[in-house]
PDB file of N, CA and C in Angstrom:
ATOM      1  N   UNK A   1       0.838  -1.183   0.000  1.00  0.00           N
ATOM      2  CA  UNK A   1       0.000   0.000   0.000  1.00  0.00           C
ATOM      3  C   UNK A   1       0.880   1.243   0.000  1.00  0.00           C
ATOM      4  N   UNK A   2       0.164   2.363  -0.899  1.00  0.00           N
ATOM      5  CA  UNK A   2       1.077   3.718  -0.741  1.00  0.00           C
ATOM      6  C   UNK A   2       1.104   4.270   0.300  1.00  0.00           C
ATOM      7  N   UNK A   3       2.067   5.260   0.401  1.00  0.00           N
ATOM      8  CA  UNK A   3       2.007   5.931   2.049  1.00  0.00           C
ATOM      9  C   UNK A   3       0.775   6.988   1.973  1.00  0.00           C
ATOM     10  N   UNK A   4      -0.074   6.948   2.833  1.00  0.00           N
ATOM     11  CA  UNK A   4      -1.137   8.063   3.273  1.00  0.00           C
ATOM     12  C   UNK A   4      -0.558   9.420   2.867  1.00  0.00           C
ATOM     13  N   UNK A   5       0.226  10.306   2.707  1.00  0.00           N
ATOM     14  CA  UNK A   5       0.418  11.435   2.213  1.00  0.00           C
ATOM     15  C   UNK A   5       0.739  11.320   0.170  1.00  0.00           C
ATOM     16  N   UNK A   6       1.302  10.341  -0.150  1.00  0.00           N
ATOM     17  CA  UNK A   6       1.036  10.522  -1.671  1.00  0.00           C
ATOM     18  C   UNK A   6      -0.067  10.408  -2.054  1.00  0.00           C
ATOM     19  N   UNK A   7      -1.399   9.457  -1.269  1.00  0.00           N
ATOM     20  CA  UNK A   7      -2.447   9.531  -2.150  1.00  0.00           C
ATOM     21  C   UNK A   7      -2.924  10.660  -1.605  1.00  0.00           C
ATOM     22  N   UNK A   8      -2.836  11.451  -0.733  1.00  0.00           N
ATOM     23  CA  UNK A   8      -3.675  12.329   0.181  1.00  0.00           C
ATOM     24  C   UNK A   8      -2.969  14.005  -1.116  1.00  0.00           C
ATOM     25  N   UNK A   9      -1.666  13.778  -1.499  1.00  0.00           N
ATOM     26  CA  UNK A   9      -1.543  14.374  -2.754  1.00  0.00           C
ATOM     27  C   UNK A   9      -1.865  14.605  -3.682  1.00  0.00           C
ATOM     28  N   UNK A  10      -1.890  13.294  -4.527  1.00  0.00           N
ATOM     29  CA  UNK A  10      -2.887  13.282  -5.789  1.00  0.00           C
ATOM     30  C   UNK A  10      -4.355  13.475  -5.756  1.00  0.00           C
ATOM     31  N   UNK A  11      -5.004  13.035  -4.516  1.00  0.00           N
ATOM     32  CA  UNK A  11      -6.167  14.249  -4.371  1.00  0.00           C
ATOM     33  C   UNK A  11      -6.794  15.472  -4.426  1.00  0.00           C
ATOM     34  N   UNK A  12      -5.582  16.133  -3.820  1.00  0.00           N
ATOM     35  CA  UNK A  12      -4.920  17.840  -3.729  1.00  0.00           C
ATOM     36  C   UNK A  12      -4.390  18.030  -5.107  1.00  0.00           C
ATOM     37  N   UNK A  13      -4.152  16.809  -5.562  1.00  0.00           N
ATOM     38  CA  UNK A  13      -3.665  17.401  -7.035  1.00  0.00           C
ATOM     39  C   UNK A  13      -4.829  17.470  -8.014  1.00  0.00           C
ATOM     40  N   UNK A  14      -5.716  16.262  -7.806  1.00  0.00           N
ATOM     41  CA  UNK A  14      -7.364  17.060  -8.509  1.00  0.00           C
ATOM     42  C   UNK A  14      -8.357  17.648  -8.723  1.00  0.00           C
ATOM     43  N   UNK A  15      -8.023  18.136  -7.738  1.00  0.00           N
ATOM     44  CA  UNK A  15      -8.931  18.844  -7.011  1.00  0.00           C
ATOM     45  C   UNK A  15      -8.844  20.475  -7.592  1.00  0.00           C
ATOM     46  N   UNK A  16      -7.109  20.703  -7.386  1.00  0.00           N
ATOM     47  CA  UNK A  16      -6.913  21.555  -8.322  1.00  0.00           C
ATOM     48  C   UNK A  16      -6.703  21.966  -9.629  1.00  0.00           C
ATOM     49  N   UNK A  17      -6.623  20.652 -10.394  1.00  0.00           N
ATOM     50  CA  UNK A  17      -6.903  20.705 -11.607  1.00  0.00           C
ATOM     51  C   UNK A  17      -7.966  21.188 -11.664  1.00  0.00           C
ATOM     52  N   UNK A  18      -9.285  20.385 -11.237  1.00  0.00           N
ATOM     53  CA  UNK A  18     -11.036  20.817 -11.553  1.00  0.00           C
ATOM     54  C   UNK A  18     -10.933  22.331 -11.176  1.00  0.00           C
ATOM     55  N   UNK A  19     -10.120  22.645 -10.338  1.00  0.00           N
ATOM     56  CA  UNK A  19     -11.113  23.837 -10.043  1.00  0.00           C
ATOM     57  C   UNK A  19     -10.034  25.219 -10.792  1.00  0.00           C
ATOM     58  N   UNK A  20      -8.836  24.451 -11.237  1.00  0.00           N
ATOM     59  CA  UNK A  20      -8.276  25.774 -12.195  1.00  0.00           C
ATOM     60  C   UNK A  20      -8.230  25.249 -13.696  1.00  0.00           C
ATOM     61  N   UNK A  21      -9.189  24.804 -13.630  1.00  0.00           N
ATOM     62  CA  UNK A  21      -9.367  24.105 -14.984  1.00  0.00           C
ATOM     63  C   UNK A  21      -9.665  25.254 -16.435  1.00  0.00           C
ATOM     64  N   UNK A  22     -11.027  25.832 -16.041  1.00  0.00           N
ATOM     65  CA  UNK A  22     -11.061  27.172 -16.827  1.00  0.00           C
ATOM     66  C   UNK A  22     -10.530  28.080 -17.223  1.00  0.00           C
ATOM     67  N   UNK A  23      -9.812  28.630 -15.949  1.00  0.00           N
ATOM     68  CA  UNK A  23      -9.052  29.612 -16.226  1.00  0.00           C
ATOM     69  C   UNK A  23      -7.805  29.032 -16.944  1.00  0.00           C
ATOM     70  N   UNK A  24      -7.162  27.532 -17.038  1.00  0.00           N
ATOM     71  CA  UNK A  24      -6.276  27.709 -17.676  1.00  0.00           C
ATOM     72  C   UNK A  24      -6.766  27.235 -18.934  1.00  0.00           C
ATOM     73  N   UNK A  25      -7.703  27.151 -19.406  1.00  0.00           N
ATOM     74  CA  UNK A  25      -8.394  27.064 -20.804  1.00  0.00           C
ATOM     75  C   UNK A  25      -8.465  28.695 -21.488  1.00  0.00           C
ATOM     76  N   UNK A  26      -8.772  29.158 -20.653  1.00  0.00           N
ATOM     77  CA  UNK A  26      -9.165  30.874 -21.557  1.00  0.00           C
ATOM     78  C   UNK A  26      -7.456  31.459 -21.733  1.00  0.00           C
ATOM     79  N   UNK A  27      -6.499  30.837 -20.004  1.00  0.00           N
ATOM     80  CA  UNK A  27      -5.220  31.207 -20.529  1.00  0.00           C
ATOM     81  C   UNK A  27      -4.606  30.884 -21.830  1.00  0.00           C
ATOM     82  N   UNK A  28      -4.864  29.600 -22.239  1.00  0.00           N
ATOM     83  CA  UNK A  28      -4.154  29.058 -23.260  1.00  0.00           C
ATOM     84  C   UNK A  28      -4.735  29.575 -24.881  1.00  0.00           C
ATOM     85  N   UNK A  29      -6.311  30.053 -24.770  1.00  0.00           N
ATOM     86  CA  UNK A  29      -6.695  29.914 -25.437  1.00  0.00           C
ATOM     87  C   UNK A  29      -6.203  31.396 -26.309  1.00  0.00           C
ATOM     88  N   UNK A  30      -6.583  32.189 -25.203  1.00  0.00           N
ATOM     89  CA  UNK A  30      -5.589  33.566 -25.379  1.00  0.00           C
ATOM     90  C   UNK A  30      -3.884  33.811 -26.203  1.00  0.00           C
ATOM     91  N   UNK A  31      -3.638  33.059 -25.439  1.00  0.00           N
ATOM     92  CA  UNK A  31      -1.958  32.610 -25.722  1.00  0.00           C
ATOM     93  C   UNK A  31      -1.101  33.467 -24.839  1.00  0.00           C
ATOM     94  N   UNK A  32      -1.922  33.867 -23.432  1.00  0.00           N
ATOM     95  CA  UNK A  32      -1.484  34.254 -22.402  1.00  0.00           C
ATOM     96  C   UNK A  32       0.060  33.090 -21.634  1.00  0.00           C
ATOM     97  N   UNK A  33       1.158  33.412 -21.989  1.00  0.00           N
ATOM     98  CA  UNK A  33       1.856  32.372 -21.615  1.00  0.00           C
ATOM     99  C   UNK A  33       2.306  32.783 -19.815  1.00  0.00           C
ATOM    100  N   UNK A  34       2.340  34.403 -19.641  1.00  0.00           N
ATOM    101  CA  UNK A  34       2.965  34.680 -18.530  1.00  0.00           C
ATOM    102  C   UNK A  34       1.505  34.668 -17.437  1.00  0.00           C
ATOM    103  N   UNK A  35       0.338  34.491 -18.114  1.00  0.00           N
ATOM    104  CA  UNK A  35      -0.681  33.875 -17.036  1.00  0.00           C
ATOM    105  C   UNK A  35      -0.553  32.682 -16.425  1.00  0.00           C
ATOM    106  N   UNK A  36       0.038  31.537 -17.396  1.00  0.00           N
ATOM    107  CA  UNK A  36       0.122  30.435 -17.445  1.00  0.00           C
ATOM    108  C   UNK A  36       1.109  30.017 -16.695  1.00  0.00           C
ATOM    109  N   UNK A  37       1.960  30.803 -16.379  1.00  0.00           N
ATOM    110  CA  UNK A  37       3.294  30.810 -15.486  1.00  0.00           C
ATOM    111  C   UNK A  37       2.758  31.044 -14.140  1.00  0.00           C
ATOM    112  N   UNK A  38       1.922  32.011 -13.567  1.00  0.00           N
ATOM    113  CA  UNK A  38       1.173  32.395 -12.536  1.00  0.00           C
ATOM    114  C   UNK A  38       0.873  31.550 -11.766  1.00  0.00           C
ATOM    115  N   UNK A  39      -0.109  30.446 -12.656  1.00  0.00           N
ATOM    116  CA  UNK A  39      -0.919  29.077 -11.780  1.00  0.00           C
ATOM    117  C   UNK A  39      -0.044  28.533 -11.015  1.00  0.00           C
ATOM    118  N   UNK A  40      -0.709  27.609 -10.284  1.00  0.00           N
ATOM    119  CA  UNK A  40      -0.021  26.868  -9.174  1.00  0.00           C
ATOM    120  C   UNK A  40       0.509  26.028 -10.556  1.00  0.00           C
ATOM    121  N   UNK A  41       1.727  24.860  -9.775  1.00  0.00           N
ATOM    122  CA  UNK A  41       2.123  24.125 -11.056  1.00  0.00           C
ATOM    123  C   UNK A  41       1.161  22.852 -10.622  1.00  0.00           C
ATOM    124  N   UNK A  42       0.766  22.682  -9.656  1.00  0.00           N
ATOM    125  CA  UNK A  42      -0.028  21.063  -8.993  1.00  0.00           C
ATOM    126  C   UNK A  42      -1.568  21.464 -10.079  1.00  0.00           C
ATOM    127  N   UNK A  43      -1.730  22.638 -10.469  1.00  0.00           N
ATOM    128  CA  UNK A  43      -2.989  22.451 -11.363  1.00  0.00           C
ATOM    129  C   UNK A  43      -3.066  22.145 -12.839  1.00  0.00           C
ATOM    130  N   UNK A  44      -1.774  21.720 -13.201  1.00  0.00           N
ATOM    131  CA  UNK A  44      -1.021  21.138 -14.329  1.00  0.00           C
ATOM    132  C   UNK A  44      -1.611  19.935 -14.605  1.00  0.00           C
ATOM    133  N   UNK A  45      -2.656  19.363 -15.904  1.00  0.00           N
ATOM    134  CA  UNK A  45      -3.295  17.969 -15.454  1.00  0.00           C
ATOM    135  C   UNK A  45      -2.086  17.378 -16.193  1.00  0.00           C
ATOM    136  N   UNK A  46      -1.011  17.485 -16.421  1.00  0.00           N
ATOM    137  CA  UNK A  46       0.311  16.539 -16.982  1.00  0.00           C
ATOM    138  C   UNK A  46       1.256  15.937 -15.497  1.00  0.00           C
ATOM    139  N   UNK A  47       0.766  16.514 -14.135  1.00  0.00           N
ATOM    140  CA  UNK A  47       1.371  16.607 -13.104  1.00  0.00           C
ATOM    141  C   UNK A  47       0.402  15.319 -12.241  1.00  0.00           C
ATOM    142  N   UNK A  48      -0.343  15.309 -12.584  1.00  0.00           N
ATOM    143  CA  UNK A  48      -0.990  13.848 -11.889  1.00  0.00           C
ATOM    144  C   UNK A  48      -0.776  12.920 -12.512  1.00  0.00           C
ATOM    145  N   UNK A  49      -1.169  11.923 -11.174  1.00  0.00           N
ATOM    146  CA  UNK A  49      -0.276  10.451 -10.992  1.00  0.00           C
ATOM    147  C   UNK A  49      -1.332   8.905 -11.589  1.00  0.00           C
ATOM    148  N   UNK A  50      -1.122   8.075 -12.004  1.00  0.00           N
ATOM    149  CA  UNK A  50      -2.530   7.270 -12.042  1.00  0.00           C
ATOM    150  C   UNK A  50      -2.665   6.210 -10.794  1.00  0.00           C
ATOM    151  N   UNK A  51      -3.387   5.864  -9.762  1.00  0.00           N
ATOM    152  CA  UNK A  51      -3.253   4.853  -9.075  1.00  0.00           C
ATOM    153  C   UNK A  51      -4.441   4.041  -9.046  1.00  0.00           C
ATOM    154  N   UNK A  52      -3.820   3.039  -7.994  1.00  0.00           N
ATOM    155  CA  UNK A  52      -4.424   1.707  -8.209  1.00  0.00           C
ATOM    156  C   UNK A  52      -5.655   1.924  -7.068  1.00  0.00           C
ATOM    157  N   UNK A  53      -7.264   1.807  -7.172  1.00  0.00           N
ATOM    158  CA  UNK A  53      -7.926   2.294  -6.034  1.00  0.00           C
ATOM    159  C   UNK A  53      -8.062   1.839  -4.841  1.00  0.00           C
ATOM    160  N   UNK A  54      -7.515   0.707  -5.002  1.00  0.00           N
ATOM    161  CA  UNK A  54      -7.673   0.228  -3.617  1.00  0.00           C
ATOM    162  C   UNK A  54      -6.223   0.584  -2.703  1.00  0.00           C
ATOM    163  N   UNK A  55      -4.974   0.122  -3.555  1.00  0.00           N
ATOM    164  CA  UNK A  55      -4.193   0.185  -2.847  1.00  0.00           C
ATOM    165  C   UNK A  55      -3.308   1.343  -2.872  1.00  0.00           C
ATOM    166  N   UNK A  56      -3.562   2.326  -3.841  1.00  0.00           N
ATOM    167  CA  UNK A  56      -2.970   4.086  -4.097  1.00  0.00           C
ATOM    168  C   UNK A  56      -1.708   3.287  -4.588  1.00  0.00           C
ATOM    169  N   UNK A  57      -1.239   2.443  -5.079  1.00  0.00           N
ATOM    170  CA  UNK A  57       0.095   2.266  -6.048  1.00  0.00           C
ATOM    171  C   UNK A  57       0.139   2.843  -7.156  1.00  0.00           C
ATOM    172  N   UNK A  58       1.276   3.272  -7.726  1.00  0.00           N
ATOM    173  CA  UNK A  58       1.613   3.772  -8.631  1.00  0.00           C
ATOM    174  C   UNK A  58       1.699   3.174  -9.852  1.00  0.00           C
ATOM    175  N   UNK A  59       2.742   2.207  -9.673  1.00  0.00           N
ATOM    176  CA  UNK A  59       3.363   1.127 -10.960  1.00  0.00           C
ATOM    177  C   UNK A  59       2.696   0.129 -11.319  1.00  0.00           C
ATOM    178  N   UNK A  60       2.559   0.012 -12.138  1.00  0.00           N
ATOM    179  CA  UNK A  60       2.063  -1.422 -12.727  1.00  0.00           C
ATOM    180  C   UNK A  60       0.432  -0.848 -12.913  1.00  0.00           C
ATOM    181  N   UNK A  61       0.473   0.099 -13.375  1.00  0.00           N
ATOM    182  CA  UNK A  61      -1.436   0.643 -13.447  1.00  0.00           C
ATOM    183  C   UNK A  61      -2.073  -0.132 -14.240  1.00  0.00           C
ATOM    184  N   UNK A  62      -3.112  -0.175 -14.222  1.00  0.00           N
ATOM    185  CA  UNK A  62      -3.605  -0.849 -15.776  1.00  0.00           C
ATOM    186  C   UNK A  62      -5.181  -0.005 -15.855  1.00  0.00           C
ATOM    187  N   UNK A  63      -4.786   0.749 -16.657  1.00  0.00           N
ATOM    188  CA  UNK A  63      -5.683   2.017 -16.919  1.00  0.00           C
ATOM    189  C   UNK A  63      -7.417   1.368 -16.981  1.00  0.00           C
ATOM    190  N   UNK A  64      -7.444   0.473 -17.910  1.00  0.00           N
ATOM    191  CA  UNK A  64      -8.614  -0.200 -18.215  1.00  0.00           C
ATOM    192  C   UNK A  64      -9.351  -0.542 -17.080  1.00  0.00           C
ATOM    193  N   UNK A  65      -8.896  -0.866 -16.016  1.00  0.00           N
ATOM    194  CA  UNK A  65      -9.552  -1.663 -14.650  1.00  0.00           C
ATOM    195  C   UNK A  65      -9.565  -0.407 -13.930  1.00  0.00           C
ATOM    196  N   UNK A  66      -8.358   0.435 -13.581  1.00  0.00           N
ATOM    197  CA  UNK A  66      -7.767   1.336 -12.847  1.00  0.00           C
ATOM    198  C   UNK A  66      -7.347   0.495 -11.294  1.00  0.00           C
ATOM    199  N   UNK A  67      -6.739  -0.377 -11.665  1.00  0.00           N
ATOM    200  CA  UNK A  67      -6.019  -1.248 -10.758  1.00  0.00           C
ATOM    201  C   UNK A  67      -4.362  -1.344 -10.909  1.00  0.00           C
ATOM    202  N   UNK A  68      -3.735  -1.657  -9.936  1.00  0.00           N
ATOM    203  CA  UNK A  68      -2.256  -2.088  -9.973  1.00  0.00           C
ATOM    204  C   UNK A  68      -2.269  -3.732 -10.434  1.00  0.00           C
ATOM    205  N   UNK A  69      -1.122  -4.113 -10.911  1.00  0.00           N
ATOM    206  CA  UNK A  69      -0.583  -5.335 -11.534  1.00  0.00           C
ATOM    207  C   UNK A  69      -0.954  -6.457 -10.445  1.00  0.00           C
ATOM    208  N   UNK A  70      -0.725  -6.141  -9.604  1.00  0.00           N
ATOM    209  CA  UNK A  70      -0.570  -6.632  -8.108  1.00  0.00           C
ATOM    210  C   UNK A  70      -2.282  -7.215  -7.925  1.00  0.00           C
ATOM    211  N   UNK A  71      -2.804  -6.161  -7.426  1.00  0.00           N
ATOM    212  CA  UNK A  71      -4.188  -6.300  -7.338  1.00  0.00           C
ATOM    213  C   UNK A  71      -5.221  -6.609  -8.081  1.00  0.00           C
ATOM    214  N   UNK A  72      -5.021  -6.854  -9.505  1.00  0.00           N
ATOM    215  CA  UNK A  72      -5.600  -7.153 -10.577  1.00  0.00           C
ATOM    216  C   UNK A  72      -5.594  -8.326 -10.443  1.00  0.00           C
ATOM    217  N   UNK A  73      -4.625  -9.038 -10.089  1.00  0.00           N
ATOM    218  CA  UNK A  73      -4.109 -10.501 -10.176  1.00  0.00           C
ATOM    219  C   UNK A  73      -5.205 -11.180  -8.880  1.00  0.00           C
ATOM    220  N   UNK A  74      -5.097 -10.519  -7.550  1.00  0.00           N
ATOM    221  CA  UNK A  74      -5.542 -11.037  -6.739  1.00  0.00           C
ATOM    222  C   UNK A  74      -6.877 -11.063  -7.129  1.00  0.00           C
ATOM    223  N   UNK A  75      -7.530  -9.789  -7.414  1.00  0.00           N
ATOM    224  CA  UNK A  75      -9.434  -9.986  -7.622  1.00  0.00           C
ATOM    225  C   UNK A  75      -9.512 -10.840  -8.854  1.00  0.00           C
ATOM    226  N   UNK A  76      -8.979 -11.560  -9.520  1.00  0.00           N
ATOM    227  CA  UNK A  76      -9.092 -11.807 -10.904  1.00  0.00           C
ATOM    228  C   UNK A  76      -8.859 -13.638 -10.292  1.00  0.00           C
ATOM    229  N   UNK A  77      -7.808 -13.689  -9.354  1.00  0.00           N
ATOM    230  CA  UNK A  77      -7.954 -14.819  -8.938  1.00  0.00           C
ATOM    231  C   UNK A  77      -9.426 -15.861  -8.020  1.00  0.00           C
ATOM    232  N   UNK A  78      -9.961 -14.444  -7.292  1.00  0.00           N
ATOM    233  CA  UNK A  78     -10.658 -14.546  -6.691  1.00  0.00           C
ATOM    234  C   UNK A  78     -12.063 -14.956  -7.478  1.00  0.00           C
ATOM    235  N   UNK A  79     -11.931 -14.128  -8.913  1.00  0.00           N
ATOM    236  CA  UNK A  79     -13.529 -14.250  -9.551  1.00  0.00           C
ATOM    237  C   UNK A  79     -13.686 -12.941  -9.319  1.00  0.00           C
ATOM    238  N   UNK A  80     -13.591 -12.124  -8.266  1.00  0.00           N
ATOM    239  CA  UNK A  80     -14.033 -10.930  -8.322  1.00  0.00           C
ATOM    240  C   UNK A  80     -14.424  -9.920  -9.465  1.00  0.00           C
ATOM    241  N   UNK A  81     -13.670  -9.935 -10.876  1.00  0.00           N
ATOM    242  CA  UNK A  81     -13.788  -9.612 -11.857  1.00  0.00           C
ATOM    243  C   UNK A  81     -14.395  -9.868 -12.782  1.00  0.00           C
ATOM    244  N   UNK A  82     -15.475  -9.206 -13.313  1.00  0.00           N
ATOM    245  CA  UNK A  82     -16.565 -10.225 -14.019  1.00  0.00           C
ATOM    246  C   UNK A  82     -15.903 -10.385 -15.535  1.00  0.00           C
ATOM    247  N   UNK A  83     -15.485 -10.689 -16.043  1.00  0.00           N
ATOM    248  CA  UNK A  83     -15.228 -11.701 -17.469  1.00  0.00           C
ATOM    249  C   UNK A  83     -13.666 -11.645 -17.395  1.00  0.00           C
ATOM    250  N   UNK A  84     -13.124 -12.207 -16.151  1.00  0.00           N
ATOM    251  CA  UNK A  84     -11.656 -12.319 -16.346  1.00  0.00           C
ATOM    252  C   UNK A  84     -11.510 -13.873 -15.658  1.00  0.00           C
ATOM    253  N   UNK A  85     -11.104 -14.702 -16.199  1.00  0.00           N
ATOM    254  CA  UNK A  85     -10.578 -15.426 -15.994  1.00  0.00           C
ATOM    255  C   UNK A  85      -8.997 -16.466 -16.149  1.00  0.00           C
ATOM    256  N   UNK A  86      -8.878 -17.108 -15.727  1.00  0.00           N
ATOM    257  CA  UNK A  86      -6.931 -17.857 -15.753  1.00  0.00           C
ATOM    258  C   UNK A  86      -7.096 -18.354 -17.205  1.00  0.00           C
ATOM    259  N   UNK A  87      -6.539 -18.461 -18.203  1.00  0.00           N
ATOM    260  CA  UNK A  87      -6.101 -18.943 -18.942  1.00  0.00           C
ATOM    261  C   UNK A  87      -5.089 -20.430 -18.918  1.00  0.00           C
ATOM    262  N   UNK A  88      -6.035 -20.921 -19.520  1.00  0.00           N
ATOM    263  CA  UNK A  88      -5.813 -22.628 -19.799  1.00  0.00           C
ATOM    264  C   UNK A  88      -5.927 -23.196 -21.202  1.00  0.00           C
ATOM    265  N   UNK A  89      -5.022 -23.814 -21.634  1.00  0.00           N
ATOM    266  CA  UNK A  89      -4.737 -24.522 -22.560  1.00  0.00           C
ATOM    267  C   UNK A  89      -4.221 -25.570 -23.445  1.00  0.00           C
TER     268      UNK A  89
END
């Protein structure tokens, strides 16, 4: 599991995306570059992280599920996952 302050980050990090989201749309749209310099940089959506939901990991994402490598494996073992199953042949 991740440590309680990185996911408690990437929260803080979307939070401010959503909410400086506009303004850096009209910045860009403008071609205001020294507005764009202004913003916080955490409202950058190139600056967030993808994690895994249960366990806030980083690596091994797998965008499609929005799970880690790790944890995919376990619910998938379990059945938990509806049309995933072990491969046999």
């Amino acid at each position: 599991m991740a440590k309680k302050s990185s996911i408690a980050r990437d929260h803080k990090r979307d939070r401010m995306i959503i909410s400086y989201a506009k303004k850096r749309t009209e910045l860009k749209r403008i071609g205001d570059l020294e507005g764009l310099y202004r913003l916080p940089r955490n409202s950058s959506p190139v600056r967030k992280n993808n994690r895994c939901l249960i366990t806030g990991r980083s690596r091994g994402y797998m965008r499609y599920f929005g799970l880690s490598r790790i944890t995919f494996r376990e619910l998938a073992s379990k059945g938990e996952i509806p049309g995933i199953t072990k491969s046999s042949w």
